[in-house]
PDB file of N, CA and C in Angstrom:
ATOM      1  N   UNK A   1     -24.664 -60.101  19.062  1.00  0.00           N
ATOM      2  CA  UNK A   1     -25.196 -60.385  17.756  1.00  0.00           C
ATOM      3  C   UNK A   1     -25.828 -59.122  17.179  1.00  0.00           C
ATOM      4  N   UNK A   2     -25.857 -59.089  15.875  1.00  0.00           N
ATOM      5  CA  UNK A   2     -26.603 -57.932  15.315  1.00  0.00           C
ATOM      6  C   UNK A   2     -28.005 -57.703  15.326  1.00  0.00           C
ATOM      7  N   UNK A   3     -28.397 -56.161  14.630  1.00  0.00           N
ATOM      8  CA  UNK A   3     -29.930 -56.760  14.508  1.00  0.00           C
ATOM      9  C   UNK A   3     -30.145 -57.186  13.506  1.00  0.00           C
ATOM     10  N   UNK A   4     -31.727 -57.859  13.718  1.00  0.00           N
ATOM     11  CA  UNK A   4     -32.091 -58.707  12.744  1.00  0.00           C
ATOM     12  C   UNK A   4     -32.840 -57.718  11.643  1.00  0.00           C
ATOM     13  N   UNK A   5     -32.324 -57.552  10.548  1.00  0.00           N
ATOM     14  CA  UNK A   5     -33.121 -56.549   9.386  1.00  0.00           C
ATOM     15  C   UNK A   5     -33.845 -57.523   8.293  1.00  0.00           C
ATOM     16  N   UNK A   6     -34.169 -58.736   8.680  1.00  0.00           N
ATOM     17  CA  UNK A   6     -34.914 -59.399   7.686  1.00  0.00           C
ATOM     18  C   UNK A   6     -36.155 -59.801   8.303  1.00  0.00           C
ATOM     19  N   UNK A   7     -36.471 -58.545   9.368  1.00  0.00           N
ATOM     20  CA  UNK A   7     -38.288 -58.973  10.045  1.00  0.00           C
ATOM     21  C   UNK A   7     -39.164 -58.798   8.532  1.00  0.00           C
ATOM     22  N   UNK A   8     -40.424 -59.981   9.122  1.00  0.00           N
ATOM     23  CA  UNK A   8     -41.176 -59.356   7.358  1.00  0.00           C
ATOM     24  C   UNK A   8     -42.399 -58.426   7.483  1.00  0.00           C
ATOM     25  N   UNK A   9     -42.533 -58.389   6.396  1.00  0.00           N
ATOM     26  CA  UNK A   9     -43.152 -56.849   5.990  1.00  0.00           C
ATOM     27  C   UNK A   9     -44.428 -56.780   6.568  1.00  0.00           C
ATOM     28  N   UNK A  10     -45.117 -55.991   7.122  1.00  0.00           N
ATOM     29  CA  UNK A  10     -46.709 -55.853   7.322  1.00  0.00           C
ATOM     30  C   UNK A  10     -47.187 -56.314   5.945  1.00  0.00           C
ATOM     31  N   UNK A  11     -48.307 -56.716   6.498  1.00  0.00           N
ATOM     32  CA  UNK A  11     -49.098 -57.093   5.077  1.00  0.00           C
ATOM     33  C   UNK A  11     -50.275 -56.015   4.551  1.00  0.00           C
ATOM     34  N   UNK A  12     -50.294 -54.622   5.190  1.00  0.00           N
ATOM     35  CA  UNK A  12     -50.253 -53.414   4.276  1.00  0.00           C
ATOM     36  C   UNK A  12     -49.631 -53.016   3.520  1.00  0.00           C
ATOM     37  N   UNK A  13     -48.250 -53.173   3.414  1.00  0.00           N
ATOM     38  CA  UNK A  13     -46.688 -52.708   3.163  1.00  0.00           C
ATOM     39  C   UNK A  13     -47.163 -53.358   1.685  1.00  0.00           C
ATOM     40  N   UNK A  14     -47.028 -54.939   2.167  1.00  0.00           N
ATOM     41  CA  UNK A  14     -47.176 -55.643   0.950  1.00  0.00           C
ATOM     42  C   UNK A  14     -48.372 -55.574  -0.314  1.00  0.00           C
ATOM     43  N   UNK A  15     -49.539 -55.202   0.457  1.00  0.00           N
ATOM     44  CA  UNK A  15     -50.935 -54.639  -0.103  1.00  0.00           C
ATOM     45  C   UNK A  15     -50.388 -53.249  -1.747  1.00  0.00           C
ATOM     46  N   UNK A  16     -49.716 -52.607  -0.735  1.00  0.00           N
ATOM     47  CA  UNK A  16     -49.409 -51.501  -1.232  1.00  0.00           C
ATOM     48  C   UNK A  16     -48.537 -51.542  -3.060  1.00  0.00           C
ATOM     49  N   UNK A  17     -47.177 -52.704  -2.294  1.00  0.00           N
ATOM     50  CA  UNK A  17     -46.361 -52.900  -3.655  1.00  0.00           C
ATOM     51  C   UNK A  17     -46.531 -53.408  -4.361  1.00  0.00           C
ATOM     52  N   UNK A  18     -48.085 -53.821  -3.855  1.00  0.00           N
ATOM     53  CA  UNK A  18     -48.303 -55.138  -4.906  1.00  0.00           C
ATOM     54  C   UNK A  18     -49.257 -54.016  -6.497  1.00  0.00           C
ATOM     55  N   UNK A  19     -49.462 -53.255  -5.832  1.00  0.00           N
ATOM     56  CA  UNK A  19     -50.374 -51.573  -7.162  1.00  0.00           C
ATOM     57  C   UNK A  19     -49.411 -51.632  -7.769  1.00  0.00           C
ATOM     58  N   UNK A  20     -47.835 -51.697  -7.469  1.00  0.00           N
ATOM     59  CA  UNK A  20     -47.101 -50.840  -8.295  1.00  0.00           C
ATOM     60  C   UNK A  20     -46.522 -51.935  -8.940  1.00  0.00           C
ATOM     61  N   UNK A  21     -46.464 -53.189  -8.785  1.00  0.00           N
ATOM     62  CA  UNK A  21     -45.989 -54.252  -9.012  1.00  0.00           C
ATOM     63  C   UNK A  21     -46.919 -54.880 -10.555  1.00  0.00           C
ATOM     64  N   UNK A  22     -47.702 -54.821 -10.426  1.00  0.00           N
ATOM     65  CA  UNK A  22     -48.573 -54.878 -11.251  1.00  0.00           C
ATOM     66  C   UNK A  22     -48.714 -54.118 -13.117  1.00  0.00           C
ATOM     67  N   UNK A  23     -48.330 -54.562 -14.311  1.00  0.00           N
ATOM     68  CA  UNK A  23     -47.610 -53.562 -15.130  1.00  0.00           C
ATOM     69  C   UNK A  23     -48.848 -53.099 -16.160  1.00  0.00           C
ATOM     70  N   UNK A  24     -49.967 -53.442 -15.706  1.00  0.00           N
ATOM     71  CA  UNK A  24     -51.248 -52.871 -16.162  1.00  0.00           C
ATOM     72  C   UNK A  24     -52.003 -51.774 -15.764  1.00  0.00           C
ATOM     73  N   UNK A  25     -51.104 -51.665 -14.344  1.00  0.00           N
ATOM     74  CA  UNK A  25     -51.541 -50.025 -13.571  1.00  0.00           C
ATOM     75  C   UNK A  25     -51.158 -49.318 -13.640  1.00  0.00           C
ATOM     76  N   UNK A  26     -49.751 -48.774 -14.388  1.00  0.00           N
ATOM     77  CA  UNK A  26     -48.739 -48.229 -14.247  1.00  0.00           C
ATOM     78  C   UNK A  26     -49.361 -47.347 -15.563  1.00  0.00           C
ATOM     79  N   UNK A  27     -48.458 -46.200 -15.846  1.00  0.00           N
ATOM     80  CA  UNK A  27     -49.137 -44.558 -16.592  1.00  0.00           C
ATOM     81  C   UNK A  27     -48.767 -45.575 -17.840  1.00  0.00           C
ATOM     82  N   UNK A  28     -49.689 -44.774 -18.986  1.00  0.00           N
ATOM     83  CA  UNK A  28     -49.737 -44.720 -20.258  1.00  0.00           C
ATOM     84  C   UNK A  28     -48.350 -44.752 -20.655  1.00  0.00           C
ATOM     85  N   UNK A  29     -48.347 -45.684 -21.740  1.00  0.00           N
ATOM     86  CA  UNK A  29     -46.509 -44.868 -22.116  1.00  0.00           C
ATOM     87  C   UNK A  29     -47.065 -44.266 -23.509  1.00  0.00           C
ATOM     88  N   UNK A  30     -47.510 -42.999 -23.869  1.00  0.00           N
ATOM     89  CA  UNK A  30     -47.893 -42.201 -24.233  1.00  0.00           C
ATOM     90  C   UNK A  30     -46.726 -41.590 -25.167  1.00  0.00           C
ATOM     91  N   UNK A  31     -45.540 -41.532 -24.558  1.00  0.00           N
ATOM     92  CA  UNK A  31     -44.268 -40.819 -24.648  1.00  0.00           C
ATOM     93  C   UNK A  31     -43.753 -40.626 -26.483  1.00  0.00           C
ATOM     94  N   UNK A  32     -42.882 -40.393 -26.558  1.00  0.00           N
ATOM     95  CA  UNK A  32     -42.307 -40.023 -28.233  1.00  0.00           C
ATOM     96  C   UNK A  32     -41.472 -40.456 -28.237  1.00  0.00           C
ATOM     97  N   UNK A  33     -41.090 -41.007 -27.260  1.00  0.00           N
ATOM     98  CA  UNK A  33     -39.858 -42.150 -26.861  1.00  0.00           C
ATOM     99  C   UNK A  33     -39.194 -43.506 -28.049  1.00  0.00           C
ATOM    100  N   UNK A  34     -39.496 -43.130 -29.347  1.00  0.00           N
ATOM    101  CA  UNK A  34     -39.760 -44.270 -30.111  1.00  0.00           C
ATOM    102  C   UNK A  34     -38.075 -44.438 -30.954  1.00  0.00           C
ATOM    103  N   UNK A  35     -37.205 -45.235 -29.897  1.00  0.00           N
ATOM    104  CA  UNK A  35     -35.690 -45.740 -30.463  1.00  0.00           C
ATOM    105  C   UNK A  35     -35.527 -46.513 -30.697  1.00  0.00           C
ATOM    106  N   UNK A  36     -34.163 -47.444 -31.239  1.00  0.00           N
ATOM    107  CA  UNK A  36     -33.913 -48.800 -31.049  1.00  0.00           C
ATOM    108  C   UNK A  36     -33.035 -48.768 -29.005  1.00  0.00           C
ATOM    109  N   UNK A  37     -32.836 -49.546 -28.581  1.00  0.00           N
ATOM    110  CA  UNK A  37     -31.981 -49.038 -27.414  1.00  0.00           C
ATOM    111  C   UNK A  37     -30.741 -49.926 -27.719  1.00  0.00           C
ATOM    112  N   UNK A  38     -30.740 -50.510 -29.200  1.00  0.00           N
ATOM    113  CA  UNK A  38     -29.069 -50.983 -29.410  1.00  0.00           C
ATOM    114  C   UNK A  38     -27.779 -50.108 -29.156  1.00  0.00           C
ATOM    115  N   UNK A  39     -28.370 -48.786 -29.285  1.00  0.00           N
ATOM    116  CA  UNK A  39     -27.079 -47.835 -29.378  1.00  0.00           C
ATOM    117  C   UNK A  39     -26.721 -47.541 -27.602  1.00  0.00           C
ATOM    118  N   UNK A  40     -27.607 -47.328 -26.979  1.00  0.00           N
ATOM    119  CA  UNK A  40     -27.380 -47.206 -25.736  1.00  0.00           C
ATOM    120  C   UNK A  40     -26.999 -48.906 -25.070  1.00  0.00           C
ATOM    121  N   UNK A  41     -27.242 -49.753 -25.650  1.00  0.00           N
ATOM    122  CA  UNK A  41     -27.063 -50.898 -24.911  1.00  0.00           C
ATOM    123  C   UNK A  41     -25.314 -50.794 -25.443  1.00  0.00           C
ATOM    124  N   UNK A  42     -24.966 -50.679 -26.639  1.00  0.00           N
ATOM    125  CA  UNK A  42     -23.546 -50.973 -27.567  1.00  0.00           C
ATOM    126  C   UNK A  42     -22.971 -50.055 -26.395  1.00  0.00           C
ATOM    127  N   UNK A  43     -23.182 -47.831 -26.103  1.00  0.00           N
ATOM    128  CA  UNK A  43     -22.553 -47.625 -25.504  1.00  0.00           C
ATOM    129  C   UNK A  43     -22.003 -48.065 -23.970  1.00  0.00           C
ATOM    130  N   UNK A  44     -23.006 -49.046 -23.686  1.00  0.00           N
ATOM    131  CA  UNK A  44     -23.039 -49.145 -21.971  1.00  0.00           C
ATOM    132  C   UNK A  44     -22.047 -50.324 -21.937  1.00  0.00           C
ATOM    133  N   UNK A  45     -22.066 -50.946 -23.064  1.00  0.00           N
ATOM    134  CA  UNK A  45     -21.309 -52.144 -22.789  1.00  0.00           C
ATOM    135  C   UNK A  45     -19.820 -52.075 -23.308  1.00  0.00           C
ATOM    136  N   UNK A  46     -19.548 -50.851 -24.332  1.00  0.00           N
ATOM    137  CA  UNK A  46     -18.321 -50.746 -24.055  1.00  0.00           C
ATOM    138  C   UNK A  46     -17.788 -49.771 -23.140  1.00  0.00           C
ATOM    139  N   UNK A  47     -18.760 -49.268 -22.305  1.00  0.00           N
ATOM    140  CA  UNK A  47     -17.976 -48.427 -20.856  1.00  0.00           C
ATOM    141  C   UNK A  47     -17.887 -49.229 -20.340  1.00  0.00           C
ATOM    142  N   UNK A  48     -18.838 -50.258 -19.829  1.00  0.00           N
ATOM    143  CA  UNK A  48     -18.083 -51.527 -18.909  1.00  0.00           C
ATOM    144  C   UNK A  48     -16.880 -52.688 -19.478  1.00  0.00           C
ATOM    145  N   UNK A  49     -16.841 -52.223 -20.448  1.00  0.00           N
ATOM    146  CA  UNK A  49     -15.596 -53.186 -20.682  1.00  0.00           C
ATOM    147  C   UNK A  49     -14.209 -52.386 -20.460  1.00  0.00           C
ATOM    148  N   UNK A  50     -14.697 -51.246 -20.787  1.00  0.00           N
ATOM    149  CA  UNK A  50     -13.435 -50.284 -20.305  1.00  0.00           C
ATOM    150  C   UNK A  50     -13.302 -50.685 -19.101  1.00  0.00           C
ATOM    151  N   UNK A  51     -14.275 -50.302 -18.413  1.00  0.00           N
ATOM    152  CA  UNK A  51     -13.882 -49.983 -17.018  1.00  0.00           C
ATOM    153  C   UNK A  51     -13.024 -51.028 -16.676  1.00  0.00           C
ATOM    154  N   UNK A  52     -13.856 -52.340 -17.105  1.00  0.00           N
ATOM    155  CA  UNK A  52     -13.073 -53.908 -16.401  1.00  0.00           C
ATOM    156  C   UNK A  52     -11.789 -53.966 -17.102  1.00  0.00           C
ATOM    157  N   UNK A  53     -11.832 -53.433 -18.429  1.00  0.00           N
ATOM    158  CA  UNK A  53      -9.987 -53.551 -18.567  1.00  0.00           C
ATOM    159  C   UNK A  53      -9.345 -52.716 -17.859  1.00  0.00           C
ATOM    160  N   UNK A  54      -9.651 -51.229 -17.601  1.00  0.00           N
ATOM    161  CA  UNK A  54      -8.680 -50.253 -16.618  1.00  0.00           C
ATOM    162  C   UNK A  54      -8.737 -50.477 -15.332  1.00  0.00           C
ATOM    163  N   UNK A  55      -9.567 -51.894 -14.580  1.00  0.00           N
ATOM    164  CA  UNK A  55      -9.519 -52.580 -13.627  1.00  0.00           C
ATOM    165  C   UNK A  55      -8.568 -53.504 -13.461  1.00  0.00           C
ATOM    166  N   UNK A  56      -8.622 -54.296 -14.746  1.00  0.00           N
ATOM    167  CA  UNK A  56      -7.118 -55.361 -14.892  1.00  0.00           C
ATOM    168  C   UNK A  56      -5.661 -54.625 -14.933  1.00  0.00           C
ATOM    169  N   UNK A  57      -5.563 -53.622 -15.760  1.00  0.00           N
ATOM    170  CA  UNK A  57      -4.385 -52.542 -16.221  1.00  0.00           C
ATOM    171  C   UNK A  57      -4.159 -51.972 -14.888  1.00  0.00           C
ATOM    172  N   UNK A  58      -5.171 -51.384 -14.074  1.00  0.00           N
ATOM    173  CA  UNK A  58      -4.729 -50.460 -13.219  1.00  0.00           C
ATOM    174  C   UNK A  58      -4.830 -48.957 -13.361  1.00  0.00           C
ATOM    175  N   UNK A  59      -5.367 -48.402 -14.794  1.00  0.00           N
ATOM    176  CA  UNK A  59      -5.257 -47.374 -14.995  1.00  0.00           C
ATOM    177  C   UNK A  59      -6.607 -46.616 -14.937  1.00  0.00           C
ATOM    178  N   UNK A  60      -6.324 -45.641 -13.788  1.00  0.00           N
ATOM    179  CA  UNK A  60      -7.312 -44.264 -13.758  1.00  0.00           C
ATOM    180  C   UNK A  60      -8.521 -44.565 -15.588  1.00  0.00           C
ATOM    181  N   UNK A  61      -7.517 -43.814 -15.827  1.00  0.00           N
ATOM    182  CA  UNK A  61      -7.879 -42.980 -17.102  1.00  0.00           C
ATOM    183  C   UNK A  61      -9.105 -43.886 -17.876  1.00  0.00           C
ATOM    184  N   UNK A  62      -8.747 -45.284 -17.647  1.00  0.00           N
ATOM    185  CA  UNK A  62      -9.843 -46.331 -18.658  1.00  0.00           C
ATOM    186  C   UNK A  62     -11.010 -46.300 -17.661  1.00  0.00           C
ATOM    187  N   UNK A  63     -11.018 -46.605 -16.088  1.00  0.00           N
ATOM    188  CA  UNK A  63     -11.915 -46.687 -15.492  1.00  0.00           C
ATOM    189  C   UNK A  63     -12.736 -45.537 -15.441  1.00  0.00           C
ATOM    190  N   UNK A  64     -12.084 -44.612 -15.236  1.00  0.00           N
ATOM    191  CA  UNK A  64     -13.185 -43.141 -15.283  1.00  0.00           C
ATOM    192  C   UNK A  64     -13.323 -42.852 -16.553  1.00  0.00           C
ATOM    193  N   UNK A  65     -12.977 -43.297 -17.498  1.00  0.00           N
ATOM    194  CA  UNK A  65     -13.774 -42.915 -19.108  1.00  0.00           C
ATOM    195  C   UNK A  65     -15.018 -44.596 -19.215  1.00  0.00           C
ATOM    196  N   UNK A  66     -15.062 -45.675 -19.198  1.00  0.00           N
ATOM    197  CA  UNK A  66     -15.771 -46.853 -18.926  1.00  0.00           C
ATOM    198  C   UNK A  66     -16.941 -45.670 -18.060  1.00  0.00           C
ATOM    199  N   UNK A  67     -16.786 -45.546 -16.593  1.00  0.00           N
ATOM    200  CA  UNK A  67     -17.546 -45.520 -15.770  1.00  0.00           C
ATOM    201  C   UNK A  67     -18.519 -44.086 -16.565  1.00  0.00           C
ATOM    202  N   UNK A  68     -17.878 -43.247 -16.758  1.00  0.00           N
ATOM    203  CA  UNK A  68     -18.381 -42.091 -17.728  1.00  0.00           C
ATOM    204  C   UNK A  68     -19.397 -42.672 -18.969  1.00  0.00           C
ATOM    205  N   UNK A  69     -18.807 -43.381 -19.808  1.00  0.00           N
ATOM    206  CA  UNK A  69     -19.447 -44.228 -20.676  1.00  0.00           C
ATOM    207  C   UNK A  69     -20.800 -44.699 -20.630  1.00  0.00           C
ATOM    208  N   UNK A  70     -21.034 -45.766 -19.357  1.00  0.00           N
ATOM    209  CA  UNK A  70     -21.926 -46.207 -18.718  1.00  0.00           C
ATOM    210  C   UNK A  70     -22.959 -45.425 -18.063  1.00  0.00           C
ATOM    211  N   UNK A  71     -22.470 -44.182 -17.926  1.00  0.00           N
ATOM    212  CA  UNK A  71     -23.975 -43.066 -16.849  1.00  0.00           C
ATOM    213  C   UNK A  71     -23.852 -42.321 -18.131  1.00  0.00           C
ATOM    214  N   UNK A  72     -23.245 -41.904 -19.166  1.00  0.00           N
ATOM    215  CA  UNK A  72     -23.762 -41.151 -20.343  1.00  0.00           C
ATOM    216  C   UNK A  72     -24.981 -42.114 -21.273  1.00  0.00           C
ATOM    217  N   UNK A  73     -24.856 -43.494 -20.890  1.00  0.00           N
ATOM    218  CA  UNK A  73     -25.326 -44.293 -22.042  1.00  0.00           C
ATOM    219  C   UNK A  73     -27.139 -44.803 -20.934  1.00  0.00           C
ATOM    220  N   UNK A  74     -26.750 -44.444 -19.615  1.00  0.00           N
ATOM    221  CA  UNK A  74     -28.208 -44.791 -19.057  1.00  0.00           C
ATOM    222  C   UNK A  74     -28.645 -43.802 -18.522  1.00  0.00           C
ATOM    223  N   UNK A  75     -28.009 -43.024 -18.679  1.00  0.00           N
ATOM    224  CA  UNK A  75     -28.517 -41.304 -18.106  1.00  0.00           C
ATOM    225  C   UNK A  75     -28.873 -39.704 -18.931  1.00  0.00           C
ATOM    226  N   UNK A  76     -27.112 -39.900 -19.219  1.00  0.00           N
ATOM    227  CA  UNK A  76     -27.140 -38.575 -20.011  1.00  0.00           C
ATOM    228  C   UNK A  76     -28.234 -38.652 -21.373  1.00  0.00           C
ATOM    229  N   UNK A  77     -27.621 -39.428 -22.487  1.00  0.00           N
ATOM    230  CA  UNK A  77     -28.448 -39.991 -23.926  1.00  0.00           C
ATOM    231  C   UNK A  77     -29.782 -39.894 -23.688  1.00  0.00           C
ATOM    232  N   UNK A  78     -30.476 -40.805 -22.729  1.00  0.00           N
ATOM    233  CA  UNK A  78     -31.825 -41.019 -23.042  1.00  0.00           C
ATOM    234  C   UNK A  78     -32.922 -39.448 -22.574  1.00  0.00           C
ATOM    235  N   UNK A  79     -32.211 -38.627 -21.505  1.00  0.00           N
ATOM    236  CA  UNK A  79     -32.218 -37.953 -21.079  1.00  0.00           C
ATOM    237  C   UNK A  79     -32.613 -36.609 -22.114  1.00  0.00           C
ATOM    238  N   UNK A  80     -31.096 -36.833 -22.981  1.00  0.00           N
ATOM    239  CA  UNK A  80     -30.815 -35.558 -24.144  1.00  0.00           C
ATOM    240  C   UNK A  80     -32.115 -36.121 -24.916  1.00  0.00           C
ATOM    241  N   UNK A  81     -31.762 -37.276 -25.283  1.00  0.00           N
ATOM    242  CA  UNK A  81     -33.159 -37.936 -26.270  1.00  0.00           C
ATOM    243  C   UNK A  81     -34.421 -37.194 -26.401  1.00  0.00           C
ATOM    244  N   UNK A  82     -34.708 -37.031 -25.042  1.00  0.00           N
ATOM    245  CA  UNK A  82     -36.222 -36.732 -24.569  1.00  0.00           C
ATOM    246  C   UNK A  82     -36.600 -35.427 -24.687  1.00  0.00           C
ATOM    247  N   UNK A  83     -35.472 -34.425 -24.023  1.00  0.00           N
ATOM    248  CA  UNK A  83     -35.894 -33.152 -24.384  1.00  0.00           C
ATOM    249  C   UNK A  83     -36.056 -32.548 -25.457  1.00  0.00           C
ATOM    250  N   UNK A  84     -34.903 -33.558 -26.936  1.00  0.00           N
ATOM    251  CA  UNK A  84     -34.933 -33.023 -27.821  1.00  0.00           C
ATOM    252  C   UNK A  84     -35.597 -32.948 -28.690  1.00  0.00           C
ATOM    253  N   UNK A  85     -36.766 -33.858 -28.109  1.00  0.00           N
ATOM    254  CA  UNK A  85     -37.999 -34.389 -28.919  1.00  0.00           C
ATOM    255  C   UNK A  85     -39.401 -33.609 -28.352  1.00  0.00           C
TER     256      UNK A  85
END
């Protein structure tokens, strides 16, 4: 039989996540950060639709432009966003 990886947590462990868990402790959002996130939600969701059609099709080309799509729209964008501000 395998091992068992669902022993539970010390209850320091738990002490601990419970600070970060909490959304009144967490930093200032201070930031200049001030978008709608429709445009990043619109791009993310038509990279995943790519992807899932060049999943049905079979074709390279839709899945790695989808999958591209999707890390430009939760990565790259908000990313460029920030510095440029």
């Amino acid at each position: 039989m395998g091992k068992d990886t669902f022993a539970p947590l010390p209850a320091s462990l738990l002490v601990a996540m419970s600070e970060f868990l909490d959304p009144g402790r967490g930093p200032d959002q201070g930031g200049d950060f001030r978008v709608s996130p429709s445009f990043f939600i619109a791009v993310f969701g038509l990279g995943f639709l790519l992807a899932a059609f060049g999943h049905l099709v079979k074709s390279r080309a839709l899945i790695v432009t989808g999958v591209l799509l999707v890390f430009l729209a939760t990565v790259l964008l908000p990313i460029a966003y920030g510095v440029s501000n």
